[in-house]
Protein backbone atom coordinates (compact mmCIF):
# COMPACT_ATOMS: atom_id res chain seq x y z
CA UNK A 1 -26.49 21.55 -7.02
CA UNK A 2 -27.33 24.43 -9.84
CA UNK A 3 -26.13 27.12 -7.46
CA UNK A 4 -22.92 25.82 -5.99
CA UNK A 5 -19.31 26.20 -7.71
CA UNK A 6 -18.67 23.05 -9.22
CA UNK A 7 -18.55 20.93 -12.35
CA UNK A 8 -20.08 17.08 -12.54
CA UNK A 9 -17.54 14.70 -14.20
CA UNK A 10 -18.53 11.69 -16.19
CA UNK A 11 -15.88 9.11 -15.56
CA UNK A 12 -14.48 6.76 -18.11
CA UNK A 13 -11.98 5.22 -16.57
CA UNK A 14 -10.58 4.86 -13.15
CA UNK A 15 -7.77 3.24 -11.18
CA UNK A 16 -6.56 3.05 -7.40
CA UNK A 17 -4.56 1.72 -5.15
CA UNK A 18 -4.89 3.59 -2.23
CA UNK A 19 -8.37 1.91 -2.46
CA UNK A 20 -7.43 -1.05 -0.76
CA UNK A 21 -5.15 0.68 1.83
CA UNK A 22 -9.16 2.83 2.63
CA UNK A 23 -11.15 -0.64 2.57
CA UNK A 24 -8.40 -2.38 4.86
CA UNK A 25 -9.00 1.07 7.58
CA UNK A 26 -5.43 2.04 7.04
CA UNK A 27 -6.55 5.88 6.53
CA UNK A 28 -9.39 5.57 8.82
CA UNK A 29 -12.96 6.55 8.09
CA UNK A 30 -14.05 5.66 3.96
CA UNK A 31 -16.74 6.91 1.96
CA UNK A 32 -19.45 3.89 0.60
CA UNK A 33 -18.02 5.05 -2.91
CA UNK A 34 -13.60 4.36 -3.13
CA UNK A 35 -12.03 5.41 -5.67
CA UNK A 36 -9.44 8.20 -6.15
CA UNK A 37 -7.71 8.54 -10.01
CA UNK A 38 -10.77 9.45 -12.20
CA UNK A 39 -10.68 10.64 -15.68
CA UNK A 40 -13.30 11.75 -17.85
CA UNK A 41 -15.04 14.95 -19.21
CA UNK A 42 -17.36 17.44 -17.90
CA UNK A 43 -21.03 16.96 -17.97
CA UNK A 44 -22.75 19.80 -16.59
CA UNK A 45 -21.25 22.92 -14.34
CA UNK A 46 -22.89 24.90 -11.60
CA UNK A 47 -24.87 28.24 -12.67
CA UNK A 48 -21.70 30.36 -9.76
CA UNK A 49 -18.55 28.49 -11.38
CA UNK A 50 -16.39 31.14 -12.90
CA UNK A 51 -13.37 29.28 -14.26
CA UNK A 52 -12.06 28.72 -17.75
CA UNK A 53 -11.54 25.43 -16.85
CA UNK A 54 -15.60 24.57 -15.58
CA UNK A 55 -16.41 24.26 -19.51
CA UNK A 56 -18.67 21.06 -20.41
CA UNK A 57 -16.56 18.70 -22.59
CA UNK A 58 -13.54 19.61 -20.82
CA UNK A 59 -10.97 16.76 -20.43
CA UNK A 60 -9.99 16.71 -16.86
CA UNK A 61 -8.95 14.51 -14.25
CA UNK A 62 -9.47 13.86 -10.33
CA UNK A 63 -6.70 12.47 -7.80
CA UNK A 64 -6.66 11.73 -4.18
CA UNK A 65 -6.84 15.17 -3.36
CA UNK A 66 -10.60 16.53 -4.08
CA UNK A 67 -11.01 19.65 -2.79
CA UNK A 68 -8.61 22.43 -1.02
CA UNK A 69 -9.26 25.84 0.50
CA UNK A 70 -6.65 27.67 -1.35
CA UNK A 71 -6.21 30.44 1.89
CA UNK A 72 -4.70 28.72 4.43
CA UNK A 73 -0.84 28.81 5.44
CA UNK A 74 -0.19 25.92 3.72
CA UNK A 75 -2.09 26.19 0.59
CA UNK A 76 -0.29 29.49 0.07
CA UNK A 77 3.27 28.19 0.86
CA UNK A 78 5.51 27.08 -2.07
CA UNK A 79 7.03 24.46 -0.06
CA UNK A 80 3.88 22.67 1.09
CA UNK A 81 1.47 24.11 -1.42
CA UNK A 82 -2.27 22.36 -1.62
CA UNK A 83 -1.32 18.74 -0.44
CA UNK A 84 -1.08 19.83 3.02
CA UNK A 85 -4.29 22.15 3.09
CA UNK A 86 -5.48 21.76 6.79
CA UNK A 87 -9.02 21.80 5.30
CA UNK A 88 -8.43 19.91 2.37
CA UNK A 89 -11.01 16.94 0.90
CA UNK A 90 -9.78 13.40 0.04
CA UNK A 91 -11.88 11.60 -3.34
CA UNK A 92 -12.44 8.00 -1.72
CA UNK A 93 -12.78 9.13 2.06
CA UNK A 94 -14.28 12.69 2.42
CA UNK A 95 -16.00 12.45 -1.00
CA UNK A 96 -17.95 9.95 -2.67
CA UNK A 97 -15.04 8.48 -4.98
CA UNK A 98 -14.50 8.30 -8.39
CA UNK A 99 -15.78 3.86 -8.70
CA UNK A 100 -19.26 5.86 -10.08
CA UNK A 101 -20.04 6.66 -13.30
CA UNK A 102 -20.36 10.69 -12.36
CA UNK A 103 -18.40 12.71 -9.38
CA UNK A 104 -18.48 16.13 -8.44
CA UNK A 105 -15.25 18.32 -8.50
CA UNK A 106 -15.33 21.66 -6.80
CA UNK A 107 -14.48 24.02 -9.52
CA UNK A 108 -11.52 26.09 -7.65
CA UNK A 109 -9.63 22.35 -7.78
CA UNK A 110 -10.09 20.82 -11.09
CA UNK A 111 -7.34 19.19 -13.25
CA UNK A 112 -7.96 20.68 -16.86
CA UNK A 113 -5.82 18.25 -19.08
CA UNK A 114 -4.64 18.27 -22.30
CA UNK A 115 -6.17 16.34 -24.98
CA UNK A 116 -3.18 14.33 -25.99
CA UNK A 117 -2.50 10.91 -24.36
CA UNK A 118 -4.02 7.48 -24.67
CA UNK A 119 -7.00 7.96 -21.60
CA UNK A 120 -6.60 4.12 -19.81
CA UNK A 121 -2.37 5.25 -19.36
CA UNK A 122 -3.22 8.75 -17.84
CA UNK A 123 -5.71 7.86 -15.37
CA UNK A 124 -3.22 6.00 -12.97
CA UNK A 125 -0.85 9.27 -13.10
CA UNK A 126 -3.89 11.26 -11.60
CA UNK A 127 -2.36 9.78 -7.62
CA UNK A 128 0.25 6.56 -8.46
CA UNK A 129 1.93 8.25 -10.97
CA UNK A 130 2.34 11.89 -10.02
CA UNK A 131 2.77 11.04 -6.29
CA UNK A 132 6.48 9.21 -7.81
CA UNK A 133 6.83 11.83 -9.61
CA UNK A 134 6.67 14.09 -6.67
CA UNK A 135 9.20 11.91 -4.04
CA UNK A 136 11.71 12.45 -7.26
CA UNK A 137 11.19 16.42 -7.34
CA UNK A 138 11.28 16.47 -3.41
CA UNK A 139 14.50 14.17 -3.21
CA UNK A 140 16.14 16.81 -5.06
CA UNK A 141 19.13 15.06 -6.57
CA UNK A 142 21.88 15.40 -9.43
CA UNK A 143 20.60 13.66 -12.20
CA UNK A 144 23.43 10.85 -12.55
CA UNK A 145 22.97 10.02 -9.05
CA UNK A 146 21.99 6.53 -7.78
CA UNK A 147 18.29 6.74 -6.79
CA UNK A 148 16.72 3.55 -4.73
CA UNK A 149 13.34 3.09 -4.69
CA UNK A 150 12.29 0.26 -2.10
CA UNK A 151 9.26 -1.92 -3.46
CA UNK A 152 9.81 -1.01 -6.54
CA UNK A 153 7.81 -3.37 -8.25
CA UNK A 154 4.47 -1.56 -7.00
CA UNK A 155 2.34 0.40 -8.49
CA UNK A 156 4.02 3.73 -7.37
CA UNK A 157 7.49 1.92 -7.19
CA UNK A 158 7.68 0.88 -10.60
CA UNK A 159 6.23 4.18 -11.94
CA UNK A 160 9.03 6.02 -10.04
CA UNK A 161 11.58 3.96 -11.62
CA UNK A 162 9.77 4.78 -14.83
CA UNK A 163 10.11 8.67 -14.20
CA UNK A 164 13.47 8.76 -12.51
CA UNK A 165 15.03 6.90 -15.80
CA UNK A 166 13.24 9.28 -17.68
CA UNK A 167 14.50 12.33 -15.31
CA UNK A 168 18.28 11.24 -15.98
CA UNK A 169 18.79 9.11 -12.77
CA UNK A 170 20.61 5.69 -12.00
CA UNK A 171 18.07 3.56 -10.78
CA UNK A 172 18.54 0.70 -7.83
CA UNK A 173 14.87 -1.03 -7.53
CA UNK A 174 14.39 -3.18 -4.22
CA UNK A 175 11.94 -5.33 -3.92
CA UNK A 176 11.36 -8.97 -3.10
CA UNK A 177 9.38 -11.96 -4.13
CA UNK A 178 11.14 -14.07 -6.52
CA UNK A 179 11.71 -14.15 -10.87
CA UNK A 180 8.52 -11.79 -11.11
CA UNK A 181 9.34 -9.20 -9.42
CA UNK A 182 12.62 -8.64 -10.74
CA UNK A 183 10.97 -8.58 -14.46
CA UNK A 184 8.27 -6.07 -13.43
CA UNK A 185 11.49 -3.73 -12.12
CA UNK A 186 13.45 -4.36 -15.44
CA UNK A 187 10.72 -3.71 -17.65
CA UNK A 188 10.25 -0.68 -16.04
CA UNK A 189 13.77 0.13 -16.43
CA UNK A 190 15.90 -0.34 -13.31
CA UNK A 191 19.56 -0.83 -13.79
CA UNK A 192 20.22 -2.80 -10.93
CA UNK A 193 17.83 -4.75 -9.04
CA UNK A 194 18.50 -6.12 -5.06
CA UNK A 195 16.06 -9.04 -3.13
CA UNK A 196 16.02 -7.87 0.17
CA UNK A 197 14.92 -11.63 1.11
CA UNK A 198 17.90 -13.18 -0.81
CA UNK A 199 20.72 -10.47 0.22
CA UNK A 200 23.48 -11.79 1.95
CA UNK A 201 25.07 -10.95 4.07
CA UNK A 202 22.78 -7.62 3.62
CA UNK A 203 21.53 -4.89 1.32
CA UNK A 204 24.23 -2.51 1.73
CA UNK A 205 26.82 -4.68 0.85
CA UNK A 206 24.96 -5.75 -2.13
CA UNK A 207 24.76 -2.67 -2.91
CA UNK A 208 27.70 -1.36 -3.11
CA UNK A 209 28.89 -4.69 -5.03
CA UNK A 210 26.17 -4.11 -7.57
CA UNK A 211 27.02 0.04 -8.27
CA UNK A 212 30.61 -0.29 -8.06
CA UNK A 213 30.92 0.89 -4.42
CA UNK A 214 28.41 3.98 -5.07
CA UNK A 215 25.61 4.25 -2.01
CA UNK A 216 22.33 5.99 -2.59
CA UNK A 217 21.70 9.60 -3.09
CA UNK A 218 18.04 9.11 -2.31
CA UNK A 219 16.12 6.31 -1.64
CA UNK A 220 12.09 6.57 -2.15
CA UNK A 221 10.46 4.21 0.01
CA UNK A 222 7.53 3.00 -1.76
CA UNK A 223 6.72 0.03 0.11
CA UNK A 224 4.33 -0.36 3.03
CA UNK A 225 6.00 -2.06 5.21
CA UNK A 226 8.63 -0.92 8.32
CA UNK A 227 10.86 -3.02 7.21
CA UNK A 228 11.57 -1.59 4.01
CA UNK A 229 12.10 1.91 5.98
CA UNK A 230 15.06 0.20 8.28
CA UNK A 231 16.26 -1.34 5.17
CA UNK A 232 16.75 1.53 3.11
CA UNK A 233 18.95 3.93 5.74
CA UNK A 234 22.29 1.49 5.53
CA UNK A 235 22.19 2.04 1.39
CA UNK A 236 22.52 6.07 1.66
CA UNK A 237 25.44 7.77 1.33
CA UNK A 238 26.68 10.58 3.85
CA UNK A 239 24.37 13.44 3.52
CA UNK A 240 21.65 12.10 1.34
CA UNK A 241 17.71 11.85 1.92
CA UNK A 242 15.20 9.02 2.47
CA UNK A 243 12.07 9.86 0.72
CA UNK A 244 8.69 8.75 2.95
CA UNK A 245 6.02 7.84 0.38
CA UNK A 246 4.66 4.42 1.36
CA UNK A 247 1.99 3.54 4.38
CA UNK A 248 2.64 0.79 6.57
CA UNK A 249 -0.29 -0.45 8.73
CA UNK A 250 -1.22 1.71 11.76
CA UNK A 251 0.63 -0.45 14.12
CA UNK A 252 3.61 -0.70 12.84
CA UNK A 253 6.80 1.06 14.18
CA UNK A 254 10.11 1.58 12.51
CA UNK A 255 12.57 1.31 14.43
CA UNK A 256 16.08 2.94 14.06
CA UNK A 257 18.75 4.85 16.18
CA UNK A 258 18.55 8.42 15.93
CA UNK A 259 22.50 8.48 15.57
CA UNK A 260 22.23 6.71 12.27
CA UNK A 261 20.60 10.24 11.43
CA UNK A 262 23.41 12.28 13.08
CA UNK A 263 26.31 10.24 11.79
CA UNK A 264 25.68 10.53 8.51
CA UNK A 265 23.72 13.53 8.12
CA UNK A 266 20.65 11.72 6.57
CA UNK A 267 17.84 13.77 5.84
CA UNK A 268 14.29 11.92 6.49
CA UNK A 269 11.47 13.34 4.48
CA UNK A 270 7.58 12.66 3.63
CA UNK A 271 6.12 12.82 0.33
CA UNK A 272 2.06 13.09 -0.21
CA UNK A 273 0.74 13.31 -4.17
CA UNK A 274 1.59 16.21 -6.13
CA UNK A 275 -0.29 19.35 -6.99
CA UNK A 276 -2.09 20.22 -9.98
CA UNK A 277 1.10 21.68 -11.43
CA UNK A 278 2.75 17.95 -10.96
CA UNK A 279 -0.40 16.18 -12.18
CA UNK A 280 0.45 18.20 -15.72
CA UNK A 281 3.77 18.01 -15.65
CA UNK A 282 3.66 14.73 -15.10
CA UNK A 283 1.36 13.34 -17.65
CA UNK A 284 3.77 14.99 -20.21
CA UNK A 285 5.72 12.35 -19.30
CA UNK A 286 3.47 9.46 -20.14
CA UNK A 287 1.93 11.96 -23.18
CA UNK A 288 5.63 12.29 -24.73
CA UNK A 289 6.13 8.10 -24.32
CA UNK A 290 8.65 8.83 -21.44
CA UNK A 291 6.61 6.70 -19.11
CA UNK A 292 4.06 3.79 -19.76
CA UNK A 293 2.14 2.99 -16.46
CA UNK A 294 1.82 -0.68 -16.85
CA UNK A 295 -1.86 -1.43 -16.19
CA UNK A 296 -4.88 -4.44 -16.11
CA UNK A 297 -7.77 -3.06 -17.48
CA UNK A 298 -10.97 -4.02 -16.75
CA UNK A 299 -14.97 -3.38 -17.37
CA UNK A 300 -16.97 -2.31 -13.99
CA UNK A 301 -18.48 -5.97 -14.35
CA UNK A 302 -15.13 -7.64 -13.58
CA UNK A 303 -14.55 -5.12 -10.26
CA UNK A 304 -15.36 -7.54 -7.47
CA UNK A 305 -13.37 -10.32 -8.62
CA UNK A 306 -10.52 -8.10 -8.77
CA UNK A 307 -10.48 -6.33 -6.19
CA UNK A 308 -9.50 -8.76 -3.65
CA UNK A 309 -5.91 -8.99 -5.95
CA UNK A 310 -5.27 -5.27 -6.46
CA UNK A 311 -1.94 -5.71 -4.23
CA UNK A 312 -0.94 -8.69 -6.48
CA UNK A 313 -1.88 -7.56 -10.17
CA UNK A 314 1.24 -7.01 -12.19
CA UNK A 315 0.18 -3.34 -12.64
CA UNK A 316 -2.53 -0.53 -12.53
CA UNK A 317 -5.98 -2.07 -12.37
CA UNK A 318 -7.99 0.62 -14.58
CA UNK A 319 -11.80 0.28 -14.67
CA UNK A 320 -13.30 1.22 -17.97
CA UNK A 321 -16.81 3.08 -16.57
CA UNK A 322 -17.44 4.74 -20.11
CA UNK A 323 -17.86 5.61 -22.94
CA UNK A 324 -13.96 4.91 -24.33
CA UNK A 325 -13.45 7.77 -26.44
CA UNK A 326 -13.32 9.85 -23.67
């Protein structure tokens, strides 16, 4: 370990999501060890790391992306960039994940981060938080605009409501589930909220009743379900963009005419997690009070009795692994 390029972590807190979706098989193969938003401080660095970063005591943080080659095509494009390394290493899967109380992070990908910012709201940023941030920066819209974000009252949802208030955006959050729900997309700031199991006659229309007769711009589909894709193309306007950011099970199809595409000019996109560059720019978002991830934290202790409920917690479940100060 002394002679290779990378820096040993001691985690103090983690969260995940994308946990569950790796237990349930939904990304195929896992690693014994899940976990994929760590945050902590370096412990110890390997005698060949070079960067300014690999400095023990360092405040950094880990996200679903672990490791990328930083040579190929796509790590060297600006419009893909590191999330779509062919090569690249995923914490939770690839990796032993961050549910430990030490990881290793190759040294050419850490996350130095500032030392402002309350720890237990930064470490669901590290993958929830900067992968909403991202669908918002790849929808690409006027601020003003009507965004939609379908299942909004998720973990990534409800953070990109969060950021696309704070970005200057209109915010529509769809979701379902009754009274709670709808307070968990409030609270987060959505200025209109639509049922999809209580819209009659359907979304659209309620829709356009609830915005004045205003469609989408975008709409970031959070959810991971095909329904919620079919759902969300009848509430953009002509021209506009569906954002691709949640995973329905393997199985599942959407289904959908391709002239739905073609008549109204619809652009269909995917969305992964953000780079390093997002991961900073957007925990200055939490750091300035912008956003507050809403989370349930928890000691290591309490894990296995919550981690059959992750999908129906109220917010972030953060594990507290260490030593707090950090």
């Amino acid at each position: 370990m002394a002679e290779q390029p990378v820096a040993i972590l001691k985690n103090s807190w983690v969260s995940g999501g994308t946990d569950l979706s790796l237990a349930r098989g939904h990304l195929g193969p896992c690693n014994t060890i899940l976990g994929h938003e760590g945050f902590g401080r370096i412990v110890a660095v390997g005698a060949m790391c070079e960067a300014k970063a690999a400095v023990v005591g360092q405040r950094v943080g880990i996200g679903w992306i672990r490791d990328a080659c930083g040579a190929c095509p796509n790590c060297m494009s600006a419009g893909a960039g590191e999330t779509r390394c062919t090569t690249q290493v995923f914490s939770g899967r690839d990796m032993a994940g961050t549910l430990a109380r030490y990881a290793v992070v190759p040294e050419r990908h850490l996350v130095p981060l500032p030392e402002e910012g309350t720890s237990e709201l930064l470490a669901p940023i590290m993958c929830a938080g900067v992968t909403a941030y991202k669908a918002l920066k790849v929808a690409n819209v006027t601020p003003g605009s009507w965004i939609g974000v379908s299942g909004a009252a998720g973990g990534v949802g409800s953070l990109a409501v969060q950021y696309a208030k704070a970005m200057g955006y209109r915010t529509v959050a769809i979701d379902g589930g009754g009274p709670q729900r709808r307070a968990i997309c409030l609270v987060a700031g959505a200025d209109v909220y639509l049922d999809y199991e209580e819209a009659e006659p359907d979304l659209r229309t309620n829709l356009l009743r609830a915005t004045g007769g205003d469609l989408c711009a975008a709409v970031l589909v959070c959810a991971g379900a095909a329904a919620a894709y079919e759902d969300a193309l009848p509430c953009l306007a002509y021209f506009r963009v569906l954002v691709a950011v949640g995973i329905p099970p393997p199985t599942s199809k959407v289904s959908f005419h391709p002239l739905t595409l073609i008549d109204y000019g619809i652009r269909f996109v995917g969305s992964i997690t953000g780079n390093r560059i997002d991961v900073l720019e957007a925990v200055q978002f939490v750091i300035r009070g912008l956003v507050k991830p809403p989370i349930v934290l928890i000691d290591l202790i309490d894990l296995n009795h919550y981690a059959g409920q992750i999908d129906q917690l109220d917010g972030k479940l953060v594990v507290r692994l260490g030593d707090v100060s950090q």
